[in-house]
Protein backbone atom coordinates (compact mmCIF):
# COMPACT_ATOMS: atom_id res chain seq x y z
CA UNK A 1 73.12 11.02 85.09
CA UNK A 2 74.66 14.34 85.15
CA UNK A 3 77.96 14.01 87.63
CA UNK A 4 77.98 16.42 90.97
CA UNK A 5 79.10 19.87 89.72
CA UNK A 6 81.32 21.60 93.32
CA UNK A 7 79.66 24.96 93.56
CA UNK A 8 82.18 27.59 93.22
CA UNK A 9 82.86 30.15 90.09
CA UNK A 10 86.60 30.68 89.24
CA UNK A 11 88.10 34.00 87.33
CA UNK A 12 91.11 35.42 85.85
CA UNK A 13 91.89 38.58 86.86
CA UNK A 14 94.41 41.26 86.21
CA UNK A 15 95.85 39.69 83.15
CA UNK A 16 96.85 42.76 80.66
CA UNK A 17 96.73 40.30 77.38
CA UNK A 18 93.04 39.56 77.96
CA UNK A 19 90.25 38.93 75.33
CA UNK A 20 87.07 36.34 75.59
CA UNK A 21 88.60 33.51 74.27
CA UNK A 22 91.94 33.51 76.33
CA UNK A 23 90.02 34.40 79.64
CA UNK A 24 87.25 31.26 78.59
CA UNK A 25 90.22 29.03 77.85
CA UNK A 26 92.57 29.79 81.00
CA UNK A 27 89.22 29.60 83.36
CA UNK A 28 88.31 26.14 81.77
CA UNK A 29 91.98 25.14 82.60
CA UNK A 30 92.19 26.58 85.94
CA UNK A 31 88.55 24.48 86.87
CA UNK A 32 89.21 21.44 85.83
CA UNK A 33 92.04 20.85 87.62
CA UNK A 34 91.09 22.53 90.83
CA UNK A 35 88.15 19.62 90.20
CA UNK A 36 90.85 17.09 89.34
CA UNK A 37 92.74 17.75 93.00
CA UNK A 38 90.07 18.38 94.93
CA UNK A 39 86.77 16.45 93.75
CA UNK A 40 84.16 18.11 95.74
CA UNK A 41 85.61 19.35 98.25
CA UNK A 42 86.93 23.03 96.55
CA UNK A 43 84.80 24.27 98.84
CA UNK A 44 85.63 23.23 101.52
CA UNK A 45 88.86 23.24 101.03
CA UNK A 46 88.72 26.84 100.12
CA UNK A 47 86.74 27.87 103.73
CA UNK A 48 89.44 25.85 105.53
CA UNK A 49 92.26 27.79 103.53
CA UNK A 50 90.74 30.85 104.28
CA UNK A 51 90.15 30.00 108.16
CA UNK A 52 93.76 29.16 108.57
CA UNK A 53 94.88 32.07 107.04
CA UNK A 54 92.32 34.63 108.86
CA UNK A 55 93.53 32.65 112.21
CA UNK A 56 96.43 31.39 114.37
CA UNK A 57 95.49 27.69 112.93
CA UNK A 58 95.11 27.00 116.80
CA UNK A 59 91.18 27.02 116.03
CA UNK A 60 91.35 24.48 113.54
CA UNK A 61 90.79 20.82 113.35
CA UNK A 62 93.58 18.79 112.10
CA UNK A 63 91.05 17.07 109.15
CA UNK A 64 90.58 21.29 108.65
CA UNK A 65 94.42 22.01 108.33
CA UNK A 66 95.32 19.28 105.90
CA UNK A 67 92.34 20.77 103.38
CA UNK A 68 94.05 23.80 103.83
CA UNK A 69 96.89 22.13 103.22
CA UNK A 70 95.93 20.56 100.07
CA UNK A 71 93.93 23.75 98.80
CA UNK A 72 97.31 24.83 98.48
CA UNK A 73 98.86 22.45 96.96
CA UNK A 74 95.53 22.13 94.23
CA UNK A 75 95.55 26.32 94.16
CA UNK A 76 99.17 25.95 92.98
CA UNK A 77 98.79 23.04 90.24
CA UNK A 78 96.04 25.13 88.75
CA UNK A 79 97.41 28.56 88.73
CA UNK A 80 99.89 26.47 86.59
CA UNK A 81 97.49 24.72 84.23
CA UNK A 82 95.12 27.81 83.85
CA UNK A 83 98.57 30.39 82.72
CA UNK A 84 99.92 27.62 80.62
CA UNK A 85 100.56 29.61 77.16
CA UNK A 86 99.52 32.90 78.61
CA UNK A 87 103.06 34.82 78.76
CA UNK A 88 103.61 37.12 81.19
CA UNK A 89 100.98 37.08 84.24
CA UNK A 90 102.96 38.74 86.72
CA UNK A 91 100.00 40.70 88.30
CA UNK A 92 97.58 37.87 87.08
CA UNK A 93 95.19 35.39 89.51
CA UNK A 94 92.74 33.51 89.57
CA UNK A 95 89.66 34.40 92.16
CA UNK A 96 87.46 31.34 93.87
CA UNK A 97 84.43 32.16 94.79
CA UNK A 98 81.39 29.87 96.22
CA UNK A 99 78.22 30.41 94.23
């Protein structure tokens, strides 16, 4: 049995040194531990994150902050495992979208 697979696509962007294989690699890096963090609720976690920031947080739950919460936390951790052995990514980041 296949296990659940969170529906959400994740890219590098604006990274000057890029070529397939680095992109594939740093994507692959980036996933996985966004997965690690957050199980299935990227998301989720994501639509809170982006809730809280489009609002005063006063509309939120408090179950809704804390995923926002911890999407930042698991955003961070990943930025960190998907640049490892990249160099300079100054103007680099990594998009989440659902799919």
């Amino acid at each position: 049995m296949q296990p659940h697979r969170v529906a959400f696509i994740a890219k590098l962007l604006d990274y000057p040194h890029a070529t397939a294989d680095v992109v594939c690699v740093s994507e692959q890096r980036f996933t996985r531990e966004l997965e690690r963090q957050l199980g299935e609720d990227v998301v989720p976690a994501l639509r809170a994150y982006q809730n809280a920031y489009e609002s005063s947080g006063a509309d939120l739950t408090k179950d809704e902050l804390a995923l926002a919460q911890h999407w930042a936390k698991a955003y961070d951790a990943a930025r960190t495992a998907g640049f490892r052995d990249l160099g300079d990514t100054d103007e680099a980041f990594f998009e989440v979208r659902p799919v």
